[in-house]
C-alpha atoms as a PDB file:
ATOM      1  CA  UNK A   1       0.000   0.000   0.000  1.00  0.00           C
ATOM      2  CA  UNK A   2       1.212   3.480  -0.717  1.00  0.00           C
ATOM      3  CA  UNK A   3       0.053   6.729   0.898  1.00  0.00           C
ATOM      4  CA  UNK A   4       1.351  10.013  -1.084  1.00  0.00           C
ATOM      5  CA  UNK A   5       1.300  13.421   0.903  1.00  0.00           C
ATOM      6  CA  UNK A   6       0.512  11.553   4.790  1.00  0.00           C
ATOM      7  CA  UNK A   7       0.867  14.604   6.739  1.00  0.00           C
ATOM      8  CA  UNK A   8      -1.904  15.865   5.408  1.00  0.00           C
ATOM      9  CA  UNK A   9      -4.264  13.074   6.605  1.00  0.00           C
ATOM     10  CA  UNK A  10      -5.671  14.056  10.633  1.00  0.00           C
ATOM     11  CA  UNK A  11      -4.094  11.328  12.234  1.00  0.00           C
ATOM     12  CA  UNK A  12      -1.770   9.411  10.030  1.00  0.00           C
ATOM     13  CA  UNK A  13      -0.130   7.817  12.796  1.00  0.00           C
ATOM     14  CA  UNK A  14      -3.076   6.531  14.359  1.00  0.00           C
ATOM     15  CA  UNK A  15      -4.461   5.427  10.735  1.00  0.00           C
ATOM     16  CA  UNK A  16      -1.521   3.457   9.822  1.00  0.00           C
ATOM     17  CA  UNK A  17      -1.110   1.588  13.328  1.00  0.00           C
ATOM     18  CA  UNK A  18      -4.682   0.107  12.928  1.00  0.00           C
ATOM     19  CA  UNK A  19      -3.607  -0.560   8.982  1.00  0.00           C
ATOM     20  CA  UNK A  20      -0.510  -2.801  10.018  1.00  0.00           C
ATOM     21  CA  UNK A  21      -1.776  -3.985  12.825  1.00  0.00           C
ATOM     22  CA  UNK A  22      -5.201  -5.976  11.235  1.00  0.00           C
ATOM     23  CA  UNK A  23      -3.778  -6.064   7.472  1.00  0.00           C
ATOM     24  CA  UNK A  24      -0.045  -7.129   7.954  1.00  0.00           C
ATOM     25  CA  UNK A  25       0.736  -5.042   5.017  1.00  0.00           C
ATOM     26  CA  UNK A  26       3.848  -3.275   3.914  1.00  0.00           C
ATOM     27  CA  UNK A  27       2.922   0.506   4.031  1.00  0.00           C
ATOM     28  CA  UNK A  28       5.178   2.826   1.683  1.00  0.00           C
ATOM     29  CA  UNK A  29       4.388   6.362   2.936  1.00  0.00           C
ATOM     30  CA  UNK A  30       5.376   9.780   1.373  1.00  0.00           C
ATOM     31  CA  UNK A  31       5.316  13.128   2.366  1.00  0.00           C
ATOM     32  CA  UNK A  32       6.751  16.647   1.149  1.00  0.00           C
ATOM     33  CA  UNK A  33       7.294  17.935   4.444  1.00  0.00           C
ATOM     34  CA  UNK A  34       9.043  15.688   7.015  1.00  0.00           C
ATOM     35  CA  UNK A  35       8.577  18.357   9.760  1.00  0.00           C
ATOM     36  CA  UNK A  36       5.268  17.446   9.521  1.00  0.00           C
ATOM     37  CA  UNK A  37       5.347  13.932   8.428  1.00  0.00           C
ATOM     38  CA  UNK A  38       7.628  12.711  11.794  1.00  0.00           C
ATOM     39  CA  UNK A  39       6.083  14.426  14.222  1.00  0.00           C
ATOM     40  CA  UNK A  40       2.508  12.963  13.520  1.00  0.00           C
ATOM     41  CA  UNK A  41       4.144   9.228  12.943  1.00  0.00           C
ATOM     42  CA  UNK A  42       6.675   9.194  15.662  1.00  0.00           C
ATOM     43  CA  UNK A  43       3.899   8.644  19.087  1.00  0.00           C
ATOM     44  CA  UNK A  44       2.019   5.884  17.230  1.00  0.00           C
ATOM     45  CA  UNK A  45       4.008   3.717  15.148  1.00  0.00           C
ATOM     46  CA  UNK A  46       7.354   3.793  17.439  1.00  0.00           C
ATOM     47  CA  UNK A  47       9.403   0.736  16.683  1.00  0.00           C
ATOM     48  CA  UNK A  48       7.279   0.294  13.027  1.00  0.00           C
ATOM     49  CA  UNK A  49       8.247   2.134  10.526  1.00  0.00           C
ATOM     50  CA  UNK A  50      12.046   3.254   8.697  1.00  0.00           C
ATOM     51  CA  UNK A  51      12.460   6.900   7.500  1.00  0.00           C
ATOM     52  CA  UNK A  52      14.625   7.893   4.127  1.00  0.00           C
ATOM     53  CA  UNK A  53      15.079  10.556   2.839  1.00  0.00           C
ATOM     54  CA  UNK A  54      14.318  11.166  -1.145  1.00  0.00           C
ATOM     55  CA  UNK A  55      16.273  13.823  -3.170  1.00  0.00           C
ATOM     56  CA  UNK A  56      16.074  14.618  -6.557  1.00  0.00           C
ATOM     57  CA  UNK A  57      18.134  12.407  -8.729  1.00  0.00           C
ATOM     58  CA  UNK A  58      21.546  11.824  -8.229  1.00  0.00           C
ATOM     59  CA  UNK A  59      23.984  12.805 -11.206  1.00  0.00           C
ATOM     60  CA  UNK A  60      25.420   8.920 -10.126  1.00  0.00           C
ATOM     61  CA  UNK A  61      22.128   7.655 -11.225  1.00  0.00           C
ATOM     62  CA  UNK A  62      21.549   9.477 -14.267  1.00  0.00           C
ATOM     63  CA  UNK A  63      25.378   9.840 -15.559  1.00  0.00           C
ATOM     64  CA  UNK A  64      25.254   7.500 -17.960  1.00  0.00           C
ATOM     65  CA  UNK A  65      22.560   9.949 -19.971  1.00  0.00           C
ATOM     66  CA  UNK A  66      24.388  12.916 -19.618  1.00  0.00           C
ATOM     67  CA  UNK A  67      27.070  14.620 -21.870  1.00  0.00           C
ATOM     68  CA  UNK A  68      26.821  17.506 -20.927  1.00  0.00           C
ATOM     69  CA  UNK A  69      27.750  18.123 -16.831  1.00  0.00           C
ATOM     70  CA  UNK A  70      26.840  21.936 -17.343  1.00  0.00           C
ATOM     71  CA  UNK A  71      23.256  21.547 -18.427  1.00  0.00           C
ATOM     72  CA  UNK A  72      22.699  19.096 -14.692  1.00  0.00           C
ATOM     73  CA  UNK A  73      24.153  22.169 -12.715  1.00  0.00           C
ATOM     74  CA  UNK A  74      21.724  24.931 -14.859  1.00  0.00           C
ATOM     75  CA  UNK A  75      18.539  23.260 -14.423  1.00  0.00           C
ATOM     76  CA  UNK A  76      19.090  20.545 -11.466  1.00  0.00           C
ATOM     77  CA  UNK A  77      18.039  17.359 -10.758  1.00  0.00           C
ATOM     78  CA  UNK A  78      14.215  17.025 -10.666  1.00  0.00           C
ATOM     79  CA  UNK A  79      12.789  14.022 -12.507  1.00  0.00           C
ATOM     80  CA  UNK A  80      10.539  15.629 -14.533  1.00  0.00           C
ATOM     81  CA  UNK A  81      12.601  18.146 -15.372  1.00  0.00           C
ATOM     82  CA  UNK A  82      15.383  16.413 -16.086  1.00  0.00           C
ATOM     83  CA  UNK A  83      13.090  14.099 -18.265  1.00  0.00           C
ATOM     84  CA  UNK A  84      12.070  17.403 -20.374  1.00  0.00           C
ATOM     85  CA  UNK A  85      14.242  18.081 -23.739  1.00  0.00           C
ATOM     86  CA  UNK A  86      13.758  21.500 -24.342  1.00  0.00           C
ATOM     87  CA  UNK A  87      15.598  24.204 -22.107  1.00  0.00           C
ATOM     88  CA  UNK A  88      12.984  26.373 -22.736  1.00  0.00           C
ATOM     89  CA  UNK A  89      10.101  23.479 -21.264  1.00  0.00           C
ATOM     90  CA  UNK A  90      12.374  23.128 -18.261  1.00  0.00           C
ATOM     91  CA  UNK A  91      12.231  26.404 -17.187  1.00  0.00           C
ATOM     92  CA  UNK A  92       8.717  26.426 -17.888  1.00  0.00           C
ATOM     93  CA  UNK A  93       8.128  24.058 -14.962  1.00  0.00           C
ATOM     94  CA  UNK A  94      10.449  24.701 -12.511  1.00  0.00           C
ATOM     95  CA  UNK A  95       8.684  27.949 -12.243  1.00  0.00           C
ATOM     96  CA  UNK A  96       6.275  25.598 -11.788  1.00  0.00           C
ATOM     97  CA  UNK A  97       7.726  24.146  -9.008  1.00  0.00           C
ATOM     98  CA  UNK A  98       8.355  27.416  -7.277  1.00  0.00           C
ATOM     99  CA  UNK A  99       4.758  28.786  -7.803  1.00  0.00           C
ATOM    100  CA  UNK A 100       3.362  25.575  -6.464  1.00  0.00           C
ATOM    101  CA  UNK A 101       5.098  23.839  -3.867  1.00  0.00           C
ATOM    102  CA  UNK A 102       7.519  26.450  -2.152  1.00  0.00           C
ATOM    103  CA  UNK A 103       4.940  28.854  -2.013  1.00  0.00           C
ATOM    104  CA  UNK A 104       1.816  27.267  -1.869  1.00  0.00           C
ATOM    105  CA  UNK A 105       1.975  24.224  -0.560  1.00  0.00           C
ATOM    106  CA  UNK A 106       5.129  25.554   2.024  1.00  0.00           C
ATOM    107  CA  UNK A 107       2.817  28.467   2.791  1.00  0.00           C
ATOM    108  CA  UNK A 108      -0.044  26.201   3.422  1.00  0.00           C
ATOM    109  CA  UNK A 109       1.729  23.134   5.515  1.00  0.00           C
ATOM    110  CA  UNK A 110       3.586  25.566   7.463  1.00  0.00           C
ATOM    111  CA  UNK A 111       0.692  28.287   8.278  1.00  0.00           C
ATOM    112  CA  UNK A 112       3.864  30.557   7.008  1.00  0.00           C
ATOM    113  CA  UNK A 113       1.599  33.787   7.278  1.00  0.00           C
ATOM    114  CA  UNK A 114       4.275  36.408   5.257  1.00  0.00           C
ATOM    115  CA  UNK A 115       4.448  34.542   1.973  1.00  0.00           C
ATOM    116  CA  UNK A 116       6.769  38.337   0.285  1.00  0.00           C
ATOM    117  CA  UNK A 117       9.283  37.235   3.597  1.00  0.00           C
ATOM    118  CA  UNK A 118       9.822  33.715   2.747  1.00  0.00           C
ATOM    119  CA  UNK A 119      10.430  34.327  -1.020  1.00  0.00           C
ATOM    120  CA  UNK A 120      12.413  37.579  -0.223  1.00  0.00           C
ATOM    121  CA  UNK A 121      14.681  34.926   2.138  1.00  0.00           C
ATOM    122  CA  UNK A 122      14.605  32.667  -0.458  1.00  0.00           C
ATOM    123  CA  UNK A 123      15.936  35.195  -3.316  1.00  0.00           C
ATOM    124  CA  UNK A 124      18.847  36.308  -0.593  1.00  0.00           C
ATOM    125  CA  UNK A 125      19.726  32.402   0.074  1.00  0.00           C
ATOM    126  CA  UNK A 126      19.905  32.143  -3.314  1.00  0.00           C
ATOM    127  CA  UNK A 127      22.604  35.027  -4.226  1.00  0.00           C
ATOM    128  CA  UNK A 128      25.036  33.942  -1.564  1.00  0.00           C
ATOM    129  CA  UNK A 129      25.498  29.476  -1.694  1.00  0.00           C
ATOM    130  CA  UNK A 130      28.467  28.526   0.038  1.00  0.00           C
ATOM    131  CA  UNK A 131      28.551  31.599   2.147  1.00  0.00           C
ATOM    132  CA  UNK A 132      28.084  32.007   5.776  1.00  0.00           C
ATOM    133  CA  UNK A 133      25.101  33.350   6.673  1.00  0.00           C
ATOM    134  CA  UNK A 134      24.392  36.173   8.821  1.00  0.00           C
ATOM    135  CA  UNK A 135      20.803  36.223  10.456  1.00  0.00           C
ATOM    136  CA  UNK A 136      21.416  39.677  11.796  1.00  0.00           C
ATOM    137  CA  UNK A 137      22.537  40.617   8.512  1.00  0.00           C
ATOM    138  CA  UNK A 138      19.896  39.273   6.789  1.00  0.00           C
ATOM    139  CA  UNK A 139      17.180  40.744   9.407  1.00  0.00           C
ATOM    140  CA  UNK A 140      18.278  43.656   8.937  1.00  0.00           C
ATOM    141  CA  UNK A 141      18.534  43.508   4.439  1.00  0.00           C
ATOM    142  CA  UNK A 142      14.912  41.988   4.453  1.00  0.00           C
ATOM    143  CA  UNK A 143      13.364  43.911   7.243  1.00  0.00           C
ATOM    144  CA  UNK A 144      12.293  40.537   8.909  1.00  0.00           C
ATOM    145  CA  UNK A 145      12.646  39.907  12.715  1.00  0.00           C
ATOM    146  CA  UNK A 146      15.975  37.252  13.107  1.00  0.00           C
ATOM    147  CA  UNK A 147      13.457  34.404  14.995  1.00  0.00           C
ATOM    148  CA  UNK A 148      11.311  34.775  12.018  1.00  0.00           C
ATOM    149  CA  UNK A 149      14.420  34.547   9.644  1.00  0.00           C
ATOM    150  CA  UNK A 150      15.303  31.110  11.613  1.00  0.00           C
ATOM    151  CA  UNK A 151      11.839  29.595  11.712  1.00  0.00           C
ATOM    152  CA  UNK A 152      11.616  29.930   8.267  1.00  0.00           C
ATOM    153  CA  UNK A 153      15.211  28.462   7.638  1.00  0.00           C
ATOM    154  CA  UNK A 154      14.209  25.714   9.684  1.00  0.00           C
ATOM    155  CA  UNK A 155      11.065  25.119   7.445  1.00  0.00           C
ATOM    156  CA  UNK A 156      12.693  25.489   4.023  1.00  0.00           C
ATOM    157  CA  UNK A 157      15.822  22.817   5.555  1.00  0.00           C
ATOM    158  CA  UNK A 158      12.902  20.395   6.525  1.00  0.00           C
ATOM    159  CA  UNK A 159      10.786  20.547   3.382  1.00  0.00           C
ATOM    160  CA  UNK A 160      13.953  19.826   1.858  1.00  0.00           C
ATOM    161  CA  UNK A 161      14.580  22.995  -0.117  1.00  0.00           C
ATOM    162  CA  UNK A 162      18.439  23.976   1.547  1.00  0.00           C
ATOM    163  CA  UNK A 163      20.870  22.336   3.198  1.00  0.00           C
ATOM    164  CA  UNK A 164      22.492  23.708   6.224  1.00  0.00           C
ATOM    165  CA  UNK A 165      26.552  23.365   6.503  1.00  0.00           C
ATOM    166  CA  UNK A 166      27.671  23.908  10.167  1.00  0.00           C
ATOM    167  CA  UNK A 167      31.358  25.010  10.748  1.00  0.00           C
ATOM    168  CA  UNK A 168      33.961  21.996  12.203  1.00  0.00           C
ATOM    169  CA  UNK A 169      36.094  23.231  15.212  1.00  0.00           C
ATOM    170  CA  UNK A 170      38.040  21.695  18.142  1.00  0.00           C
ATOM    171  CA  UNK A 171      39.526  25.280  18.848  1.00  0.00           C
ATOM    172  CA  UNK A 172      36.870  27.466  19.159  1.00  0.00           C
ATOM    173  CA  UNK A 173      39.270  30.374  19.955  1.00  0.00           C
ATOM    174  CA  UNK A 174      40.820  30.372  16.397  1.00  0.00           C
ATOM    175  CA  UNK A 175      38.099  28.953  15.002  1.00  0.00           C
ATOM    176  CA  UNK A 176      35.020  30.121  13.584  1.00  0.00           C
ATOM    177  CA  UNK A 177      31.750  27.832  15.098  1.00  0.00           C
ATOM    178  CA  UNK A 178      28.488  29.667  14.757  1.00  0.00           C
ATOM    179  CA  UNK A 179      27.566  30.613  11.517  1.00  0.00           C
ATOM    180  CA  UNK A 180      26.561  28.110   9.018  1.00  0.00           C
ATOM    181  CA  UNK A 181      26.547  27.773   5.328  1.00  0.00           C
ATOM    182  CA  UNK A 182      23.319  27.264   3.116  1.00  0.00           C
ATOM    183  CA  UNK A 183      23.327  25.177  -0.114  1.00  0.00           C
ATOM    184  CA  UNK A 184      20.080  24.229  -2.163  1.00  0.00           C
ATOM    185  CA  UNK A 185      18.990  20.940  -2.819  1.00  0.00           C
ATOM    186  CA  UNK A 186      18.042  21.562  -6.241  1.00  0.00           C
ATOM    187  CA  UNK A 187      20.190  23.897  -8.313  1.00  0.00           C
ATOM    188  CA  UNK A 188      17.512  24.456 -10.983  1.00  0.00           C
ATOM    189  CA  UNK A 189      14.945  25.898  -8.567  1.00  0.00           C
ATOM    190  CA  UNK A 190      18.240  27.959  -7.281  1.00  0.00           C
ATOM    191  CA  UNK A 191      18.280  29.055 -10.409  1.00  0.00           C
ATOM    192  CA  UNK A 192      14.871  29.672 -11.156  1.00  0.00           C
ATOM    193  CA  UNK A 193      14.730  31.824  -8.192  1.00  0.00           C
ATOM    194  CA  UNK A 194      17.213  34.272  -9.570  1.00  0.00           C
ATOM    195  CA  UNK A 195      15.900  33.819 -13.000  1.00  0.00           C
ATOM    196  CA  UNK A 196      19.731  33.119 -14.408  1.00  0.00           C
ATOM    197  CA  UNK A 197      19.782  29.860 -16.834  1.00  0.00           C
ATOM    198  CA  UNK A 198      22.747  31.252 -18.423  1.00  0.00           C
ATOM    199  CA  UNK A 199      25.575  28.698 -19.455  1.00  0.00           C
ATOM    200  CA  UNK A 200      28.125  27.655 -16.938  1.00  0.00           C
ATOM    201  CA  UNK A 201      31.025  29.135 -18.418  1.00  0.00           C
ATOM    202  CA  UNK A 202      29.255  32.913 -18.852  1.00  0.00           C
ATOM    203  CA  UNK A 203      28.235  32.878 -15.147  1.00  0.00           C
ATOM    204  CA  UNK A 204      30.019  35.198 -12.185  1.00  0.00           C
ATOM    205  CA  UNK A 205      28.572  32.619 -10.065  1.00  0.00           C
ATOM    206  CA  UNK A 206      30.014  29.576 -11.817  1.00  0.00           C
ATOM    207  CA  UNK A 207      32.360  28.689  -8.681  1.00  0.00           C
ATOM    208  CA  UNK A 208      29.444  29.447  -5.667  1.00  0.00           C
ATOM    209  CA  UNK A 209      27.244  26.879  -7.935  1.00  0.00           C
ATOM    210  CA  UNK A 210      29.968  24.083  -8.780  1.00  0.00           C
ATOM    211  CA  UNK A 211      30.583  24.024  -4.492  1.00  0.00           C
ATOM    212  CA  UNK A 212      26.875  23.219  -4.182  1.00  0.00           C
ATOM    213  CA  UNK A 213      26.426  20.392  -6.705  1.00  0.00           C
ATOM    214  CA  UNK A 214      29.897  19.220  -5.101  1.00  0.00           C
ATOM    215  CA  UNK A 215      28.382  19.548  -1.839  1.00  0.00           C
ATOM    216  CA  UNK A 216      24.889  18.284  -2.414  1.00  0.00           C
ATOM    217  CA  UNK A 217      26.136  15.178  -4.384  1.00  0.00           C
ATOM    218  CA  UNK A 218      27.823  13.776  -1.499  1.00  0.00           C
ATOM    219  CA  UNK A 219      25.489  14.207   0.519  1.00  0.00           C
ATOM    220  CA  UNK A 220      22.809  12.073  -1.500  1.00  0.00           C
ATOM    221  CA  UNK A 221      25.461   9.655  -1.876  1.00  0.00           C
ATOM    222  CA  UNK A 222      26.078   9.536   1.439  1.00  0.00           C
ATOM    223  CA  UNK A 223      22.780   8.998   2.229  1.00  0.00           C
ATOM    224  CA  UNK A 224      21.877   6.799  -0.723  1.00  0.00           C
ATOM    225  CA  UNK A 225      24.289   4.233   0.533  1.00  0.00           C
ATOM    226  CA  UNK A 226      23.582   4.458   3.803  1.00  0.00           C
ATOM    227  CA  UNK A 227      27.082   5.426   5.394  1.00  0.00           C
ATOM    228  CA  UNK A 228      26.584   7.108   8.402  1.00  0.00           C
ATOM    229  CA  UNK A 229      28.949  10.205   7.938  1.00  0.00           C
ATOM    230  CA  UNK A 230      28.481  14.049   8.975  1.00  0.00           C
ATOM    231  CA  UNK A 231      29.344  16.913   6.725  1.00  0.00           C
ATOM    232  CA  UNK A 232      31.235  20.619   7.753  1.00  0.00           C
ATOM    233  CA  UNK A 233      33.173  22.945   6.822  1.00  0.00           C
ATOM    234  CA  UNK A 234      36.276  24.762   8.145  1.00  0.00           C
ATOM    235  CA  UNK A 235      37.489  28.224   8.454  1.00  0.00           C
ATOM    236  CA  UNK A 236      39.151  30.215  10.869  1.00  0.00           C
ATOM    237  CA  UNK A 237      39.322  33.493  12.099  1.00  0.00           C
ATOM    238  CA  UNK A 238      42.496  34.410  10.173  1.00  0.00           C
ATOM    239  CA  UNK A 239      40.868  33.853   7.001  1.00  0.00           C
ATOM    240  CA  UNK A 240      41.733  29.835   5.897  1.00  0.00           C
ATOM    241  CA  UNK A 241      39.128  27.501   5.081  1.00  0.00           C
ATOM    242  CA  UNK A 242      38.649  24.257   4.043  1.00  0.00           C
ATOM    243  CA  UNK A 243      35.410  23.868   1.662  1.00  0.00           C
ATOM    244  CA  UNK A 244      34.223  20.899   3.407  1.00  0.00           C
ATOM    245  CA  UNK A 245      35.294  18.405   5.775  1.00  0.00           C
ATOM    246  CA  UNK A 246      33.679  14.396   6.457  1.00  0.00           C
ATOM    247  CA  UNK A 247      33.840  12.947   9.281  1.00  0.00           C
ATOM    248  CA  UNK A 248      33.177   9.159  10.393  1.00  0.00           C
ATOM    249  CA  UNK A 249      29.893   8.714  12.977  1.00  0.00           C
ATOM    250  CA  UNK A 250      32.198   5.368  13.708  1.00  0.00           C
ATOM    251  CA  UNK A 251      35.528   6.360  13.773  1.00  0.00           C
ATOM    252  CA  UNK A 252      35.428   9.940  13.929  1.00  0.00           C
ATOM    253  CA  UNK A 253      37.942  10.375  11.011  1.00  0.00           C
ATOM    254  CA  UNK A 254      38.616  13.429   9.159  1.00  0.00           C
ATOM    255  CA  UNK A 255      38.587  13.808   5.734  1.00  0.00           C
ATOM    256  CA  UNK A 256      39.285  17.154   4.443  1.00  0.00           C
ATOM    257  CA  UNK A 257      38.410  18.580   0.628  1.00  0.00           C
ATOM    258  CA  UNK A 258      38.900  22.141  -1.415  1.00  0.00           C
ATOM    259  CA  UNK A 259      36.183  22.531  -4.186  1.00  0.00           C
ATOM    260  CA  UNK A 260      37.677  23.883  -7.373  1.00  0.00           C
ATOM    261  CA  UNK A 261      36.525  23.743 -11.029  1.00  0.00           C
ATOM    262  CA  UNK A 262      39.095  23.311 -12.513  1.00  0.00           C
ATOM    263  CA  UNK A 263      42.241  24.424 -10.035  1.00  0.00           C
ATOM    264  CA  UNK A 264      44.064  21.295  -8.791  1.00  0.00           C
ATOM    265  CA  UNK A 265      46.411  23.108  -5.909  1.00  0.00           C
ATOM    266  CA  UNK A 266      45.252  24.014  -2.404  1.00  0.00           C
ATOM    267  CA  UNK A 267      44.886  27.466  -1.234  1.00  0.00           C
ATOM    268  CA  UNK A 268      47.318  29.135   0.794  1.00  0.00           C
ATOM    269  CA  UNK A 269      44.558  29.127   3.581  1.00  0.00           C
ATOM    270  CA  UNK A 270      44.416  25.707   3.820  1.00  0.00           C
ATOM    271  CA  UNK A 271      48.084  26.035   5.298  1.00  0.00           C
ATOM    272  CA  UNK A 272      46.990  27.082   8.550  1.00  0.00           C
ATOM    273  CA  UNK A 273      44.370  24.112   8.734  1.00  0.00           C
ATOM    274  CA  UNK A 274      46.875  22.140   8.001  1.00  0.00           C
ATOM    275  CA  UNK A 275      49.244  23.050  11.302  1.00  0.00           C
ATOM    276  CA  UNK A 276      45.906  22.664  13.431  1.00  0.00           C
ATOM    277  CA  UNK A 277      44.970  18.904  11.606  1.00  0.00           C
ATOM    278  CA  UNK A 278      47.832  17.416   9.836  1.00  0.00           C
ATOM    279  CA  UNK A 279      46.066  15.401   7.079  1.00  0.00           C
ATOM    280  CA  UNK A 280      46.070  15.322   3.603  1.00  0.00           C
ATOM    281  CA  UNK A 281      43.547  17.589   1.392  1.00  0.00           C
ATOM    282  CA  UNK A 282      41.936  16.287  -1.397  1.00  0.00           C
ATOM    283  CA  UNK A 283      40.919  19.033  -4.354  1.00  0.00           C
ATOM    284  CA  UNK A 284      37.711  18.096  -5.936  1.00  0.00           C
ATOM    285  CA  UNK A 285      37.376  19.287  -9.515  1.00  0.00           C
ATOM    286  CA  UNK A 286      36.494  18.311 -13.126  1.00  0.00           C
ATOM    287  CA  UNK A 287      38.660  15.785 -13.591  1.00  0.00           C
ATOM    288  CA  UNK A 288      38.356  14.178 -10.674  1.00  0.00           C
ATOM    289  CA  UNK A 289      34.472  15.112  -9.266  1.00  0.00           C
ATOM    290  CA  UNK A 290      33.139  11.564 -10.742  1.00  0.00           C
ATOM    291  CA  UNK A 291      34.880   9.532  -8.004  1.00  0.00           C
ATOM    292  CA  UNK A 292      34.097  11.828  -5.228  1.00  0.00           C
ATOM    293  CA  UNK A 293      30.667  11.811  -5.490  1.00  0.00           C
END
């Protein structure tokens, strides 16, 4: 049996216990927003059910149809739009997307009463991928109280529209450990937001977006295969940073990368991480991206 869009039932938790329980059935059950989903599953079906998470496709799952890397990072990952042909068609519905589930059905599941604030947040999220984020800063840029700014980054993480990036440290006084980079899960409704579909090579932005797909492919793959890792960055107060760092949930073993297009040395940043954690770093870039993710 399969249940599409759960939450939305009064008491799914409830209505799938007395399911199992008589019919002995295997229950698949989907949901856009897991915020919503878990909490009305978790008091009634403890010890029943297995949660995964679903992302768009995974460029390791469609690879084998692609020739062309750049048009995956323009215009994402979404099944349907990746099954589209025409560049045109896929812009077409990942407006589509926007119109319809960030705002309407976000808007709706999350009684998000400023609908302007959330897509003004969105817009500003979107300009600045791989950078820290400021929730004073933005507060202040979008005229939005901060506890509003971090309910609604708390929404858009668990209806699976960002990805938060928290800083690594052991030394929090050379270290930086509160603010938090934001990547999106989907780089054509990124894109879409900004209204830029321009080719990879013509963009300003060309390095911010190649760190996200970087970033957001190993994190599906990650959690495709199951392999229970956590994901952070690095950077200190003197200005070095390390683009992201993986660590083992069972060994606790670093792993430490620099994202690059197509640069294959370190930066001279990554230096002082080095004299803090003396391990080798790994550049990701063209050549090499395949294996990594």
């Amino acid at each position: 049996m399969i249940i599409d869009e759960a939450q939305r039932l009064n008491n799914p938790g409830l209505t799938l216990k007395i399911i199992y329980d008589n019919l002995k059935t295997q229950i698949i059950v989907t949901g856009s927003s897991s915020f919503e989903l878990k909490n009305k599953l978790s008091d009634s079906l403890t010890g029943r059910y297995l949660d995964f998470t679903l992302f768009p496709l995974s460029f390791r799952e469609v690879q084998l149809q692609i020739s062309n890397i750049e048009k995956t990072i323009i215009y994402g990952l979404y099944p349907e739009v990746f099954l589209i042909k025409k560049n045109t068609d896929k812009v077409l519905f990942l407006n589509k997307i926007i119109e319809s589930y960030l705002f309407k059905d976000i808007l709706s599941f999350q009684r998000v009463r400023n609908s302007q604030a959330l897509k003004d947040l969105l817009t500003a999220l979107a300009y600045q991928i791989g950078s820290e984020v400021n929730e004073n800063e933005l507060s202040k840029r979008l005229k939005i109280d901060r506890k509003t700014i971090i309910s609604y980054l708390d929404i858009l993480e668990k209806s699976f529209i960002i990805k938060r990036l928290y800083p690594y440290s052991k030394n929090p006084r050379r270290e930086i450990g509160r603010r938090y980079k934001i990547y999106f899960v989907d780089l054509g409704i990124r894109n879409a937001l900004i209204g830029d579909f321009n080719d990879f090579n013509l963009r300003k932005d060309s390095g911010m977006i190649w760190e996200n797909f970087i970033v957001i492919e190993k994190i599906k793959s990650l959690e495709n295969q199951g392999e229970r890792k956590d994901l952070f960055f690095w950077r200190s107060y003197n200005g070095g940073e390390i683009d992201l760092i993986i660590k083992s949930k069972t060994t606790a073993k670093l792993n430490a990368y620099e994202i690059k297009y197509q640069n294959t040395k370190i930066s001279r940043g990554a230096n002082e991480f080095l004299k803090e954690y003396p391990m080798p770093i790994k550049v990701i870039n063209i050549k090499n991206y395949q294996d990594f993710i």
